[in-house]
N, C-alpha and C. Protein backbone atom coordinates (compact mmCIF):
# COMPACT_ATOMS: atom_id res chain seq x y z
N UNK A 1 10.12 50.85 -30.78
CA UNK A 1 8.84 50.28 -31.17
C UNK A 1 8.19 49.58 -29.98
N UNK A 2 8.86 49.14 -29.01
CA UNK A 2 8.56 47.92 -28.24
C UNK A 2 7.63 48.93 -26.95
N UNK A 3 8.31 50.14 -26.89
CA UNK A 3 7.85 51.39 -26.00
C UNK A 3 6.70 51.41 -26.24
N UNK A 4 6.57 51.91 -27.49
CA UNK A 4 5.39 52.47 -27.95
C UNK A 4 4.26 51.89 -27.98
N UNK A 5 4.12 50.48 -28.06
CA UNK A 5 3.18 49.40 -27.83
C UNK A 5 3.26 49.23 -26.20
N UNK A 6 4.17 49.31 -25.92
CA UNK A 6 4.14 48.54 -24.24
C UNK A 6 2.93 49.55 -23.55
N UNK A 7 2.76 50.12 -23.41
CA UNK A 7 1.07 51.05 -22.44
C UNK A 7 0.39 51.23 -23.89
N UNK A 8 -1.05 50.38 -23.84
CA UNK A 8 -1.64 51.22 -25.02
C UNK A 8 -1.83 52.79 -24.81
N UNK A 9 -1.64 53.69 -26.09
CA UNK A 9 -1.32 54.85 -26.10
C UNK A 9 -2.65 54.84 -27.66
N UNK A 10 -3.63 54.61 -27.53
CA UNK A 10 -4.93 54.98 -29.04
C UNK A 10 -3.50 56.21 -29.60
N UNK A 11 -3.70 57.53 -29.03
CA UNK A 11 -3.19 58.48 -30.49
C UNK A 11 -2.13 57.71 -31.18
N UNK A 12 -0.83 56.79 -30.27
CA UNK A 12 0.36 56.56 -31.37
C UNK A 12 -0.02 55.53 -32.02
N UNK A 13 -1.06 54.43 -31.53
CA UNK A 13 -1.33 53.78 -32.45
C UNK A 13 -2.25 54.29 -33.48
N UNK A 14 -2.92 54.99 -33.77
CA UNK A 14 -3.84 55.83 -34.79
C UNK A 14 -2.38 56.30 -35.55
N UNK A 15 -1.61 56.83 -34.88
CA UNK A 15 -0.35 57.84 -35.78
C UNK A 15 0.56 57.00 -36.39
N UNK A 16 0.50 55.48 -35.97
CA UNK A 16 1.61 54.41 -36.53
C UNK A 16 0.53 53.83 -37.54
N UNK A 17 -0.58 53.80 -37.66
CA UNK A 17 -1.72 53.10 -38.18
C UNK A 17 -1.59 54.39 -39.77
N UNK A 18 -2.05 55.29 -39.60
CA UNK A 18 -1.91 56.61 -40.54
C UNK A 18 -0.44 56.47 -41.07
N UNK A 19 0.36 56.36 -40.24
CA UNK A 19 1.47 56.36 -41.61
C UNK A 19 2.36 55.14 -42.35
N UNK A 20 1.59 54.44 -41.62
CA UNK A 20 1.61 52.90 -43.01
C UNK A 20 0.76 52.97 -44.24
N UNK A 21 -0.74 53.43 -43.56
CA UNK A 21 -1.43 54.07 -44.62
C UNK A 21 -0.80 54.55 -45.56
N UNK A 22 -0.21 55.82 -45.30
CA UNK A 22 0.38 56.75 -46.20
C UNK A 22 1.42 56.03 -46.71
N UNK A 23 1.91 55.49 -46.51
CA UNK A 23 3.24 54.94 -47.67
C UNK A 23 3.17 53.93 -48.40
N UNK A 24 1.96 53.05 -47.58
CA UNK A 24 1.55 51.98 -49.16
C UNK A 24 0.59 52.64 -49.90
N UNK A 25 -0.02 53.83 -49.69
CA UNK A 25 -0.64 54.54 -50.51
C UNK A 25 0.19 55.76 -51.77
N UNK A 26 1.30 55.59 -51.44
CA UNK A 26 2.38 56.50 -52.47
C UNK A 26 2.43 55.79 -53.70
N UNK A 27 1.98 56.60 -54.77
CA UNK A 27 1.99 56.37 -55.86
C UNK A 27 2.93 55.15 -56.39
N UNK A 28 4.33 55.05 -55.91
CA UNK A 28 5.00 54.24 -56.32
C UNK A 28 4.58 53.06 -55.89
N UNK A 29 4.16 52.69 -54.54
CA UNK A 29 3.74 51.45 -54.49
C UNK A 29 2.22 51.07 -55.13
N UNK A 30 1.25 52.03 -55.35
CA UNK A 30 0.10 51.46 -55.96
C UNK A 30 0.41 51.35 -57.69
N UNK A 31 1.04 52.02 -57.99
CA UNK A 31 1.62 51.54 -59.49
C UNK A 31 2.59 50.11 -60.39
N UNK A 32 2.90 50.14 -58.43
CA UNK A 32 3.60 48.21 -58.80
C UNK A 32 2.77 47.20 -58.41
N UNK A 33 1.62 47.69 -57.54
CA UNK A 33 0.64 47.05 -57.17
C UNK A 33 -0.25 46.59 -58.68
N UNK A 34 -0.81 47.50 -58.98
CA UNK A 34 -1.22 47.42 -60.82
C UNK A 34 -1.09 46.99 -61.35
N UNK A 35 0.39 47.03 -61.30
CA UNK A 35 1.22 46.33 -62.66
C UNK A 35 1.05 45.22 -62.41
N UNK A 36 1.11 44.78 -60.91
CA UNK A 36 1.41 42.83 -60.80
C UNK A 36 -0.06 42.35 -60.76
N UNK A 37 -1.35 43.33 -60.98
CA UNK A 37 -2.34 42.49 -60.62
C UNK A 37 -3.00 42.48 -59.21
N UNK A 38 -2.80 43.38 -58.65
CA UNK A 38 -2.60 43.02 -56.66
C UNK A 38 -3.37 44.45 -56.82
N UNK A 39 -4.42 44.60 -55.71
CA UNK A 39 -5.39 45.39 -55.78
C UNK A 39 -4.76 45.58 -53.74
N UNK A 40 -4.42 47.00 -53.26
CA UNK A 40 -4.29 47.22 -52.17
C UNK A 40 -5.38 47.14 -51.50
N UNK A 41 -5.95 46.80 -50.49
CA UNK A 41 -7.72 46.52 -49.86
C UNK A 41 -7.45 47.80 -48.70
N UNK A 42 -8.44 48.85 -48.75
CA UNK A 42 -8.39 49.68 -47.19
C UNK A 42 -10.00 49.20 -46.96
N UNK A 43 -10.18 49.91 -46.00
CA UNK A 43 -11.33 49.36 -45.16
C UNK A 43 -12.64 50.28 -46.33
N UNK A 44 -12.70 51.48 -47.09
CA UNK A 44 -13.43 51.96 -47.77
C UNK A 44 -13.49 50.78 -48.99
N UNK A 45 -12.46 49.73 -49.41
CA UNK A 45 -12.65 49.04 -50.71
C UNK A 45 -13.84 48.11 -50.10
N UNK A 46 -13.24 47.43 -49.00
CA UNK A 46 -13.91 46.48 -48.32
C UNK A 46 -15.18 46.78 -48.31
N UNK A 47 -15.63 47.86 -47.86
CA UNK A 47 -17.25 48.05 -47.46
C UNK A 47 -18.07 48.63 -48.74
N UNK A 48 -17.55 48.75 -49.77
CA UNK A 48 -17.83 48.82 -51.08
C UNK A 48 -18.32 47.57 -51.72
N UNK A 49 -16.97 46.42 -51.57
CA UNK A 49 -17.27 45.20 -52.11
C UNK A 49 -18.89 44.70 -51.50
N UNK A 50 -18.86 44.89 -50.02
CA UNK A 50 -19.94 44.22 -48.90
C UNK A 50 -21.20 45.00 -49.22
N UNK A 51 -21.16 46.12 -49.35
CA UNK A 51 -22.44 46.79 -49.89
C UNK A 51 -23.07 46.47 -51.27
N UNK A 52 -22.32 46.41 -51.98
CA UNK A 52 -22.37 45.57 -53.76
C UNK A 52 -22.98 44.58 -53.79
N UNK A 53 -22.29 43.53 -53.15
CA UNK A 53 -22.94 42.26 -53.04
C UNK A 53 -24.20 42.20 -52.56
N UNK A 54 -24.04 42.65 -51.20
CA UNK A 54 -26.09 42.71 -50.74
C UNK A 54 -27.15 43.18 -51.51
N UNK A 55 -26.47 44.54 -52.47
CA UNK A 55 -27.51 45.26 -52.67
C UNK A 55 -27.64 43.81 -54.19
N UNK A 56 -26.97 43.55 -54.63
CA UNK A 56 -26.78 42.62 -55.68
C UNK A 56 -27.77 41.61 -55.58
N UNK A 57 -27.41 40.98 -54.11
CA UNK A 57 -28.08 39.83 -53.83
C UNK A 57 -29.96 40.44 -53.25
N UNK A 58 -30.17 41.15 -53.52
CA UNK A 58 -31.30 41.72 -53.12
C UNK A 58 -31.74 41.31 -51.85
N UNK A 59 -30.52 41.92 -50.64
CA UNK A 59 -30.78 41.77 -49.28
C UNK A 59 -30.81 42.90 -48.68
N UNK A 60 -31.68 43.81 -47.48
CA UNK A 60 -31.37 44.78 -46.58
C UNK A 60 -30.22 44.54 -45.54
N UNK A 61 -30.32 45.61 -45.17
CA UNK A 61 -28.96 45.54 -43.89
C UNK A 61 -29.08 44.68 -43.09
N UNK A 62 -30.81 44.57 -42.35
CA UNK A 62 -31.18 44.02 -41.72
C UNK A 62 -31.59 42.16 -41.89
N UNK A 63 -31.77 42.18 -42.80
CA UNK A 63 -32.12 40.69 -43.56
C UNK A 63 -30.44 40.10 -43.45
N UNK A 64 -29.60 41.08 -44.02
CA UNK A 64 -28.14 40.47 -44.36
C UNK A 64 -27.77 40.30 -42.86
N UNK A 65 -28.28 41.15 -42.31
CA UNK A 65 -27.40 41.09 -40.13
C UNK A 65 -28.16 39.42 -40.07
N UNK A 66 -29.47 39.40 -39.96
CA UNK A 66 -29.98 38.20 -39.57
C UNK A 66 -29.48 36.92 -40.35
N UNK A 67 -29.37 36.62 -41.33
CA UNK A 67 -28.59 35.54 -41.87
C UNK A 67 -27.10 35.44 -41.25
N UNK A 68 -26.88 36.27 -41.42
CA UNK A 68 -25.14 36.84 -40.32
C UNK A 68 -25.05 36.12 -39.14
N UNK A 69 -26.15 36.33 -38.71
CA UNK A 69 -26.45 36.07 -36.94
C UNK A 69 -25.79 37.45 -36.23
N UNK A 70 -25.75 38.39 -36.42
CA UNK A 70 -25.27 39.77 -36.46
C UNK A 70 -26.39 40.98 -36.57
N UNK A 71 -26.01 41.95 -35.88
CA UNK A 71 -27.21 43.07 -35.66
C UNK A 71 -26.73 44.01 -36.85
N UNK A 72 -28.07 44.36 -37.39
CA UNK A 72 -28.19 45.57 -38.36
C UNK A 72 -26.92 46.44 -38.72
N UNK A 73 -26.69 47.13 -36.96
CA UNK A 73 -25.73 47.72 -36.89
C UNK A 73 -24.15 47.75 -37.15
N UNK A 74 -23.89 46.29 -36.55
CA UNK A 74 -22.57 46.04 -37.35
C UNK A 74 -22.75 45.98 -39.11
N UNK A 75 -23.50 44.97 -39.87
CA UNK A 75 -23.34 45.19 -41.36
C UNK A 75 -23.41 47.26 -41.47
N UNK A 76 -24.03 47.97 -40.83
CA UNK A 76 -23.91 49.74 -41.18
C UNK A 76 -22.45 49.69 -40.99
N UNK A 77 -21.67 49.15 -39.98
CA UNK A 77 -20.48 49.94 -39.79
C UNK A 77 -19.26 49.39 -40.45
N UNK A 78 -19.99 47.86 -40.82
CA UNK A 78 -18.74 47.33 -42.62
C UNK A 78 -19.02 48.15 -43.31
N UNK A 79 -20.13 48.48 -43.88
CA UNK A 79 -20.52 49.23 -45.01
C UNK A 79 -20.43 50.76 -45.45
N UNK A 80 -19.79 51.06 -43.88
CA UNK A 80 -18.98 52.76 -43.82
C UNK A 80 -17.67 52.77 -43.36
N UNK A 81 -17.32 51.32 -43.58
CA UNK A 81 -15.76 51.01 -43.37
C UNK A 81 -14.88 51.23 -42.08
N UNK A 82 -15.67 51.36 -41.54
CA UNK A 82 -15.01 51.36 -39.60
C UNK A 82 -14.44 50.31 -39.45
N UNK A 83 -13.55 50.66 -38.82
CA UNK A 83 -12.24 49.82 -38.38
C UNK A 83 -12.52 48.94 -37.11
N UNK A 84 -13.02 49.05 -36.56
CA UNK A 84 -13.35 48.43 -35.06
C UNK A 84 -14.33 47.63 -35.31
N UNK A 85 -15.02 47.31 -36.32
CA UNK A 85 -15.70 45.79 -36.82
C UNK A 85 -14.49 44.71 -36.31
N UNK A 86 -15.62 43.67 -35.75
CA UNK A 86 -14.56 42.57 -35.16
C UNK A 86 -14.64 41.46 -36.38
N UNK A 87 -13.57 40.73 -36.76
CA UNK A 87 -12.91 40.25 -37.97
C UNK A 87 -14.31 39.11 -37.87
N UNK A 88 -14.43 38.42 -37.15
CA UNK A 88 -15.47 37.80 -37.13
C UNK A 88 -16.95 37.46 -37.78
N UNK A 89 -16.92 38.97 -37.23
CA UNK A 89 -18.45 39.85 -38.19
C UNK A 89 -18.04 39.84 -39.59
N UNK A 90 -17.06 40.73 -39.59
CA UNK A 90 -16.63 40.70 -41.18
C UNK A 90 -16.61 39.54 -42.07
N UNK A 91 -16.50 38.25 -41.27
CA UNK A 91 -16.34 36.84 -41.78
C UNK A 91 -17.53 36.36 -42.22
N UNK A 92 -18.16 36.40 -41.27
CA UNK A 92 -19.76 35.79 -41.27
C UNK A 92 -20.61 36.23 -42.38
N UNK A 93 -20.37 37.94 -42.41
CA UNK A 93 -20.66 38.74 -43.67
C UNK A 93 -20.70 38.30 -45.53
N UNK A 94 -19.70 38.39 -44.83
CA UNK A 94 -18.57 37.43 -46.40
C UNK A 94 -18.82 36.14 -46.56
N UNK A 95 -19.28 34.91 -45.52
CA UNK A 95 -19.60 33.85 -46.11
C UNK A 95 -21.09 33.67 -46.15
N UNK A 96 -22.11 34.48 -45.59
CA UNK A 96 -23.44 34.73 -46.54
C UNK A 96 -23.66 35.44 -47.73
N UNK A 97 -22.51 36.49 -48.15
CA UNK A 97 -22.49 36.89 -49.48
C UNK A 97 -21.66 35.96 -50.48
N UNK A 98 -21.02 34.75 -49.84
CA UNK A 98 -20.38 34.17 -50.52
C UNK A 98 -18.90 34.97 -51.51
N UNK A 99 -18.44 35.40 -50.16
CA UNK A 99 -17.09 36.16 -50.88
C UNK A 99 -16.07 35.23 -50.38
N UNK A 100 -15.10 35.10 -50.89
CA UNK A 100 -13.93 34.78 -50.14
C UNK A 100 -12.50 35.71 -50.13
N UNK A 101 -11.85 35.39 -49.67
CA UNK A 101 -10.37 36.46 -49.05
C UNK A 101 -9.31 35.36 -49.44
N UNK A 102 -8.28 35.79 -50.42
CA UNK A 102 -7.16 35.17 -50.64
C UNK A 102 -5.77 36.17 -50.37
N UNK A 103 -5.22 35.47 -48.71
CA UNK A 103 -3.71 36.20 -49.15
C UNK A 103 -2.85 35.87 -49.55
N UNK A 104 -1.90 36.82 -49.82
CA UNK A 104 -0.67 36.45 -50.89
C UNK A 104 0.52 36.84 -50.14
N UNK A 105 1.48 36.49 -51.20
CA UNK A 105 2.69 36.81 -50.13
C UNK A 105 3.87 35.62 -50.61
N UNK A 106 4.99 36.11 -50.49
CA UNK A 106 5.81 35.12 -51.33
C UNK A 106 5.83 34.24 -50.32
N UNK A 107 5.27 34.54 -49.07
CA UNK A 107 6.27 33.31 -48.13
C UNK A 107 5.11 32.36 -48.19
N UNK A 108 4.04 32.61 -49.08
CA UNK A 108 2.88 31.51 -48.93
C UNK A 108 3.21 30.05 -49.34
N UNK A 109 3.60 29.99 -50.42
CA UNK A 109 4.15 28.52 -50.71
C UNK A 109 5.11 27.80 -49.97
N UNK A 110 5.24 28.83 -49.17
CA UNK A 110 6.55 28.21 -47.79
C UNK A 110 5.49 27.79 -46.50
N UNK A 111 4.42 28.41 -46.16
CA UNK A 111 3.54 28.51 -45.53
C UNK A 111 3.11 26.73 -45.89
N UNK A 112 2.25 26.55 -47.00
CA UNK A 112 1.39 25.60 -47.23
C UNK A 112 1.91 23.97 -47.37
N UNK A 113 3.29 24.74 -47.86
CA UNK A 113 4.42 23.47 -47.27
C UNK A 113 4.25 23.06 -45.89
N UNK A 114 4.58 23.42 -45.27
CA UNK A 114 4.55 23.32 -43.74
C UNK A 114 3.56 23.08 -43.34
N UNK A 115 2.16 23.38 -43.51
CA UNK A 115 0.92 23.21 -43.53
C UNK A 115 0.44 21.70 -43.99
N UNK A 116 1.08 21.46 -45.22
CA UNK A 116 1.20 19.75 -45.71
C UNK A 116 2.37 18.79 -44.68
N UNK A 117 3.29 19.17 -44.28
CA UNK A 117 4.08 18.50 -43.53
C UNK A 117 3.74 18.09 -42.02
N UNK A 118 2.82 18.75 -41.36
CA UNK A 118 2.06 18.51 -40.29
C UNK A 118 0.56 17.74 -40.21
N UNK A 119 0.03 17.72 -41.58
CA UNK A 119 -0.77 16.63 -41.76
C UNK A 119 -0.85 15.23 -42.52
């Protein structure tokens, strides 16, 4: 693993990227996903949610970039789910549509502990 990262190499990371894809996408894991309530997010859910909301909130691409502080163009390329949106953008997005992002994860309550113990 350590190889394979050490020189960026785009195809193996596209080919290590594609087959994580593929295996949290196997039926068995989106069916326990379901069951517990837990909705898997790919970048097509995401730019679904972001398009919803604007069109909801009766904003253009362009109106939504400018409140953003963001060009037209990036809200087009959340909204066709490209991967190379910088998390940032995506942020800014989300807190003029007033979305928020909750992760989960068992080790979270171990997390927020520790998080309380340092302040």
């Amino acid at each position: 693993m350590k190889r394979l990262f050490h020189r960026y190499n785009g195809n193996y990371v596209n080919k290590l990227v594609n087959l994580v894809t593929y295996i949290f996408k196997r039926p068995i894991f989106t069916d326990i996903a379901a069951k517990y309530g837990v909705l898997y997010m790919d970048a097509s859910q995401i730019a679904a949610i972001i398009r919803f909301h604007r069109k909801k909130g009766g904003l253009t691409q362009i109106e939504l970039g400018n409140l953003a502080g963001i060009g037209k163009t990036v809200v087009f390329d959340i909204e066709k789910g490209k991967l190379t949106v910088r998390l940032s953008s995506l942020l800014k997005v989300m807190h003029v549509l007033n979305i928020k992002m909750e992760f989960q994860s068992q080790l979270m309550l171990l997390f927020k502990e520790k998080l309380n113990e340092k302040s």
